[in-house]
C-alpha atoms as a PDB file:
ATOM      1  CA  UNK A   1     107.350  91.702  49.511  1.00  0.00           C
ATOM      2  CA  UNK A   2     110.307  90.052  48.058  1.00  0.00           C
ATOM      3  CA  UNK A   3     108.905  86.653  48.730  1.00  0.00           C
ATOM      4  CA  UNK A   4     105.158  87.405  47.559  1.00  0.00           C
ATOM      5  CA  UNK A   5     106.429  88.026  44.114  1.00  0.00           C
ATOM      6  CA  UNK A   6     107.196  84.262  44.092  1.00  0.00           C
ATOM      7  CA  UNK A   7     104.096  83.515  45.653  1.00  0.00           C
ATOM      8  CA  UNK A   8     101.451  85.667  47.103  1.00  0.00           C
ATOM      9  CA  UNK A   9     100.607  83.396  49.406  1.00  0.00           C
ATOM     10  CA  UNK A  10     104.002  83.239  50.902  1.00  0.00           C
ATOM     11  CA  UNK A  11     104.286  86.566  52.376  1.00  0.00           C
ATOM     12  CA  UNK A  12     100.759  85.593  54.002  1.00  0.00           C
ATOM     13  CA  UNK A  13     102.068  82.407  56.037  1.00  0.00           C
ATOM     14  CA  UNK A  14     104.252  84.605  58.596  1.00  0.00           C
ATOM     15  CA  UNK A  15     101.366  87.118  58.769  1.00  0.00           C
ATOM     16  CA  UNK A  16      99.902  85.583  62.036  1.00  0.00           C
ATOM     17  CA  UNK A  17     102.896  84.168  63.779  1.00  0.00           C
ATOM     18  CA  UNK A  18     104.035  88.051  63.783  1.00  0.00           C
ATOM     19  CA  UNK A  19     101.056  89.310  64.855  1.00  0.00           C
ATOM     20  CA  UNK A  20     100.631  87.117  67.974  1.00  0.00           C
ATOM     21  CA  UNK A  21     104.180  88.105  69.025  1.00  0.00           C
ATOM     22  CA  UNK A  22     103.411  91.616  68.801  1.00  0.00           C
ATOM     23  CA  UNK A  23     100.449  90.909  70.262  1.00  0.00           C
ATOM     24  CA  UNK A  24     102.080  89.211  73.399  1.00  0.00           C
ATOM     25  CA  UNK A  25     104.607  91.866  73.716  1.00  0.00           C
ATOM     26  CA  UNK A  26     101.899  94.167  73.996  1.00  0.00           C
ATOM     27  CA  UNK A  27      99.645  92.820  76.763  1.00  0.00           C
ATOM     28  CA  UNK A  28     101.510  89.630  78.176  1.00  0.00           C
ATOM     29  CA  UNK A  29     102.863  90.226  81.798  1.00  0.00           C
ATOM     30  CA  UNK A  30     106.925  89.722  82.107  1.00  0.00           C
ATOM     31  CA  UNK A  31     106.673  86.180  83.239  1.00  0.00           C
ATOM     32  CA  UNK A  32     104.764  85.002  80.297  1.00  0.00           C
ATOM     33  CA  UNK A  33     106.878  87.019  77.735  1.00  0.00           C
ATOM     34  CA  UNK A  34     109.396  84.785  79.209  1.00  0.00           C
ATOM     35  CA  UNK A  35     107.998  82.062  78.352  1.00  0.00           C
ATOM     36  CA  UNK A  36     106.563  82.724  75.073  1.00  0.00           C
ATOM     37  CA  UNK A  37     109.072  84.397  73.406  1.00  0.00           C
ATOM     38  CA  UNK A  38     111.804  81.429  74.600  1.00  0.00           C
ATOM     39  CA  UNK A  39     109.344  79.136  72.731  1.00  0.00           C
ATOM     40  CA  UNK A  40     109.865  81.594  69.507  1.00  0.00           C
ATOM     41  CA  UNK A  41     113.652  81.511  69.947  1.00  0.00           C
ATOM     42  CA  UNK A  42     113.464  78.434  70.138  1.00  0.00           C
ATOM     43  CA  UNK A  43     111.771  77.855  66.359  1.00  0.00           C
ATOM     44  CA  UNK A  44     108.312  77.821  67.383  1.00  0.00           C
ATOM     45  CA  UNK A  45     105.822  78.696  65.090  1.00  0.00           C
ATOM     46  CA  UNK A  46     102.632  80.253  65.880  1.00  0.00           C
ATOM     47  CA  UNK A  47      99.792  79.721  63.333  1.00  0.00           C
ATOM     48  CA  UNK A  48      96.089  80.793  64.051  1.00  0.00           C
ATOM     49  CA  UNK A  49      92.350  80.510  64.751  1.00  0.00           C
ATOM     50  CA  UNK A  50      91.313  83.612  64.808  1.00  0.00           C
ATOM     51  CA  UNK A  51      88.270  83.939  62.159  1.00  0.00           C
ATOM     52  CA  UNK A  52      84.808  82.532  62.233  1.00  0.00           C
ATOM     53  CA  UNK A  53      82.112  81.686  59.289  1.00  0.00           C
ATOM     54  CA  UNK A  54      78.883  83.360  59.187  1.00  0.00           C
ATOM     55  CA  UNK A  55      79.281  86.704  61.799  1.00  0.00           C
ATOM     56  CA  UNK A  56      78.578  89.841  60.496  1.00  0.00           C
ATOM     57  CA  UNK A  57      81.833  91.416  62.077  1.00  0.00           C
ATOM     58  CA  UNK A  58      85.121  90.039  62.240  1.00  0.00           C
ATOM     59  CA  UNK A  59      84.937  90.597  65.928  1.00  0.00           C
ATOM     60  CA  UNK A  60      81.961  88.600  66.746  1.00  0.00           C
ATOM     61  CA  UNK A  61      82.726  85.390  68.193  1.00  0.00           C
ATOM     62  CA  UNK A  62      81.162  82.538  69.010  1.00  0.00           C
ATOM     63  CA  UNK A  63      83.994  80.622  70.149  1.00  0.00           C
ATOM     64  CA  UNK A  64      84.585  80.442  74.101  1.00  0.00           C
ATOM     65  CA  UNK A  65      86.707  78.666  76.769  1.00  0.00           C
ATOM     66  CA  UNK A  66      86.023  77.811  80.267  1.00  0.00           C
ATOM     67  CA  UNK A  67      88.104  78.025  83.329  1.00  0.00           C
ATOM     68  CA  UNK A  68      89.242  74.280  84.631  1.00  0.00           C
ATOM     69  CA  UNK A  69      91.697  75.214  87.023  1.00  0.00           C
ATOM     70  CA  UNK A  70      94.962  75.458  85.832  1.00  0.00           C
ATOM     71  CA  UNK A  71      93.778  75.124  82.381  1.00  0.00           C
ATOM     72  CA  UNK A  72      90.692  76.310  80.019  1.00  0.00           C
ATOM     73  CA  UNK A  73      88.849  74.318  77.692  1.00  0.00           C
ATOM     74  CA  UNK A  74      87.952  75.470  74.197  1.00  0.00           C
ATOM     75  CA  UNK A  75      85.157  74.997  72.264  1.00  0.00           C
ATOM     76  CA  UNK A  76      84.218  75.721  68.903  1.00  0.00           C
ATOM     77  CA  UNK A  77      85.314  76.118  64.767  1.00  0.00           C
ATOM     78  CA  UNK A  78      87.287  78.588  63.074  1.00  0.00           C
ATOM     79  CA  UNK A  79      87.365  79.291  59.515  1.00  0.00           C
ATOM     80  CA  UNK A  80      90.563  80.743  56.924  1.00  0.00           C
ATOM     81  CA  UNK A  81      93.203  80.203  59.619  1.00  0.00           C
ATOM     82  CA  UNK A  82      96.553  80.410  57.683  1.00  0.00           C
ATOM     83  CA  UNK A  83      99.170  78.367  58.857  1.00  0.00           C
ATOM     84  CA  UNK A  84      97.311  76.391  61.640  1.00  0.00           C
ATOM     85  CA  UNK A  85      98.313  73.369  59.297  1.00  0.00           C
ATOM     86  CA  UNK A  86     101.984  73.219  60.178  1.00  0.00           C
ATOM     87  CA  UNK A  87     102.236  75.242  63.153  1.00  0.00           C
ATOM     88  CA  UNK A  88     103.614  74.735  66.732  1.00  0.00           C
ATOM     89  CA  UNK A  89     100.841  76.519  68.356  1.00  0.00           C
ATOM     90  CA  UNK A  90      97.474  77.702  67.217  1.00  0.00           C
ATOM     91  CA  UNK A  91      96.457  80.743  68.880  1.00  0.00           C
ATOM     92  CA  UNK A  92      92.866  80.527  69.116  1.00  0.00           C
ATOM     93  CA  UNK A  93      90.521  83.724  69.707  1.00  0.00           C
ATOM     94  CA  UNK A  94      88.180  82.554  72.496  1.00  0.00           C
ATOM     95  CA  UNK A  95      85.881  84.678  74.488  1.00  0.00           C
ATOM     96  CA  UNK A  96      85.548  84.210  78.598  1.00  0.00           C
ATOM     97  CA  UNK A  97      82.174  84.439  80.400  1.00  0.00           C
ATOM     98  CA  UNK A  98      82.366  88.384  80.343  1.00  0.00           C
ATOM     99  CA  UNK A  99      82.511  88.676  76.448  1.00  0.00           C
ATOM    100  CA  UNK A 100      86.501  89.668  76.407  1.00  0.00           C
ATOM    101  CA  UNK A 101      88.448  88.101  73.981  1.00  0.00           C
ATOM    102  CA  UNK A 102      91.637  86.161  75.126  1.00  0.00           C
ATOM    103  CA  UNK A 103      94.060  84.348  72.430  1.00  0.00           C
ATOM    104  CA  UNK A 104      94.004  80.052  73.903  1.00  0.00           C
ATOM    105  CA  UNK A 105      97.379  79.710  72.932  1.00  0.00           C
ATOM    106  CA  UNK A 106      97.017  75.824  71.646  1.00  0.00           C
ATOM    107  CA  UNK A 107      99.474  73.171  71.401  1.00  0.00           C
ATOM    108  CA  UNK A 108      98.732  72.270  67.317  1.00  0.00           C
ATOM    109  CA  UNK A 109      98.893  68.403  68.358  1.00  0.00           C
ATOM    110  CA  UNK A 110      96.417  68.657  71.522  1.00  0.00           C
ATOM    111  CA  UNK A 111      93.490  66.090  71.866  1.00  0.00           C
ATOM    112  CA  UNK A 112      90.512  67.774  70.345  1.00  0.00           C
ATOM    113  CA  UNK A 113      92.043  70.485  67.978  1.00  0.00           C
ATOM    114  CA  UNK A 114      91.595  69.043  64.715  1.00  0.00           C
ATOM    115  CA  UNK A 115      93.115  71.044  61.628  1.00  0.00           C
ATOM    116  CA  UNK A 116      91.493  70.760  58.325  1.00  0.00           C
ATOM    117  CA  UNK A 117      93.019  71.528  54.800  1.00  0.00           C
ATOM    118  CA  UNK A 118      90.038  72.078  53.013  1.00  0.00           C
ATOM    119  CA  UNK A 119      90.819  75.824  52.173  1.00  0.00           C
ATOM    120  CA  UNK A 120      90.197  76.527  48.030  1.00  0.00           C
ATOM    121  CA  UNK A 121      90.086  80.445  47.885  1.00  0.00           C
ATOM    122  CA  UNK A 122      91.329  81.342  44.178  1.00  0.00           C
ATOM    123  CA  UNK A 123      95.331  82.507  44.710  1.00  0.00           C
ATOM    124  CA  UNK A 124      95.515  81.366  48.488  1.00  0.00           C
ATOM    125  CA  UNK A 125      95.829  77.992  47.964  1.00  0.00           C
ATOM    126  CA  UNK A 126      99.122  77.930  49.275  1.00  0.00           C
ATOM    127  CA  UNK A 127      98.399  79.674  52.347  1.00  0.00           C
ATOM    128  CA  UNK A 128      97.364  76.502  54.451  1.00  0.00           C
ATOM    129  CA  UNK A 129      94.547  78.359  55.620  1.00  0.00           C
ATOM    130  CA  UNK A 130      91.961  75.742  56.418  1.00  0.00           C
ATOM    131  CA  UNK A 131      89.102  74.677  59.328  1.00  0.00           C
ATOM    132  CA  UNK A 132      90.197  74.647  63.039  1.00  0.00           C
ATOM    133  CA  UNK A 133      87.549  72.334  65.103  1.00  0.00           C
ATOM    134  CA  UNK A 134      87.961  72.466  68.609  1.00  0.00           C
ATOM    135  CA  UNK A 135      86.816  70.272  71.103  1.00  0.00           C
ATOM    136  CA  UNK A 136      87.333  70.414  74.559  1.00  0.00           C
ATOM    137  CA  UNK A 137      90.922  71.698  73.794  1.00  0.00           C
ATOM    138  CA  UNK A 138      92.594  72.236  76.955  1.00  0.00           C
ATOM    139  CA  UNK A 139      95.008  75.279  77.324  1.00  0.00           C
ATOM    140  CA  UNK A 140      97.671  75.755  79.666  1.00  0.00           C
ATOM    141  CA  UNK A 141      96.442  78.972  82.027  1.00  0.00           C
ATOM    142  CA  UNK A 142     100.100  80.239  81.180  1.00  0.00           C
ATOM    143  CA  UNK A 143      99.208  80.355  76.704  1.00  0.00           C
ATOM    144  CA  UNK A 144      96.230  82.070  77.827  1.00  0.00           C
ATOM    145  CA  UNK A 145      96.766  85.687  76.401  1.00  0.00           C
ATOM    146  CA  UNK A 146      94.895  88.317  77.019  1.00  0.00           C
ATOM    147  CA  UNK A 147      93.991  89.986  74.008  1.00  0.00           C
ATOM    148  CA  UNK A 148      91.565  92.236  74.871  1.00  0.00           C
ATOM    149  CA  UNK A 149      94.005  94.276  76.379  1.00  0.00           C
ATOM    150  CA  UNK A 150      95.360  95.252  73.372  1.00  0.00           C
ATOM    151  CA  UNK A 151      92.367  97.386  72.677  1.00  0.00           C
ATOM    152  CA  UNK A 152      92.906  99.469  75.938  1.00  0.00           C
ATOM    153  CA  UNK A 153      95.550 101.951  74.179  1.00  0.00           C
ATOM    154  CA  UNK A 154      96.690 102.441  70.930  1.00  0.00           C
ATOM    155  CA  UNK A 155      99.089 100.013  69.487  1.00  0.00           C
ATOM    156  CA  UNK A 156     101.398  99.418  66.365  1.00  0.00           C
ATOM    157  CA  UNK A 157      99.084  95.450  66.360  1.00  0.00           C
ATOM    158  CA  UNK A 158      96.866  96.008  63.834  1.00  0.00           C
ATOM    159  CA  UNK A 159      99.321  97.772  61.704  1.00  0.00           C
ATOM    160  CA  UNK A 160     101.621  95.177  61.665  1.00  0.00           C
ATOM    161  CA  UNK A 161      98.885  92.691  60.334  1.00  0.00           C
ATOM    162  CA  UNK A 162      97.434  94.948  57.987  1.00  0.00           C
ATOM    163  CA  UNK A 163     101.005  95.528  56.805  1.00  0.00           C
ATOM    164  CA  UNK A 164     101.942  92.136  56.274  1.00  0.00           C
ATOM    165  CA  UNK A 165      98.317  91.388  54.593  1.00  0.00           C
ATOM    166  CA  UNK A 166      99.273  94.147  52.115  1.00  0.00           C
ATOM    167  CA  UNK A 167     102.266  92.333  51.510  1.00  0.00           C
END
């Protein structure tokens, strides 16, 4: 909270890079942990592409990948995704042919993912929150998180973003 008296928006920025590590601690396998959270250690920041314009719920998505192999492809726009702008990676929420949501764990410079600052919310202008268009991203089966899981049992997740939100 410290930091969000300078600036509200501050405190906001690390919101979603926290959350996704949580997030992978919670429902990543070992091997990926291992790979993700060396990529953290490492300075990698995670933004995000979670949130879409016009659903009714926050959990209705239209966005969705495809299996390619050793890859998916990504398709679709995201809306209010704080810190996409200068992150690493943009985790993307992106639903499989069964409806479960998986976080497409994006490199932020891949063909296709285009990162707009056109964010102008009164007192979050310094949030780099923005539009995410994605087309035909291709993700590495090994960022592909599955997120879903994280619903299975009850977690500390959510708290931790709500937390940081409040902030």
């Amino acid at each position: 909270t410290i930091i969000s008296a300078a600036d509200p928006s501050l405190g906001q920025i690390p919101q979603n890079h926290l959350g996704v590590v949580a997030a992978i601690r919670t429902v990543s396998d070992e091997a990926q942990k291992k790979l993700l959270f060396a990529e953290v250690l490492s300075g990698t920041r995670f933004g995000n592409a979670f949130s879409e314009f016009g659903s009714k719920r926050a959990a209705d998505f239209e966005t969705k990948f495809v299996d390619a192999g050793d890859h998916v492809v990504v398709n679709g726009q995201k809306f209010y995704s704080s810190g996409a702008l200068l992150a690493h990676l943009v985790p993307i929420v992106a639903l499989d042919d069964e409806g479960r949501a998986w976080y497409a764990i994006a490199d932020r410079g891949a063909p296709g993912l285009t990162v707009i600052d056109d964010w102008s919310s009164f007192g979050q202008k310094t949030t780099l929150s923005g539009t995410v268009l994605l087309d035909n991203v291709k993700v590495p089966k090994t960022h592909l998180v599955p997120g879903y899981k994280g619903y299975d049992r009850p977690t500390a997740d959510g708290a931790i973003f709500q937390i940081i939100q409040a902030a």
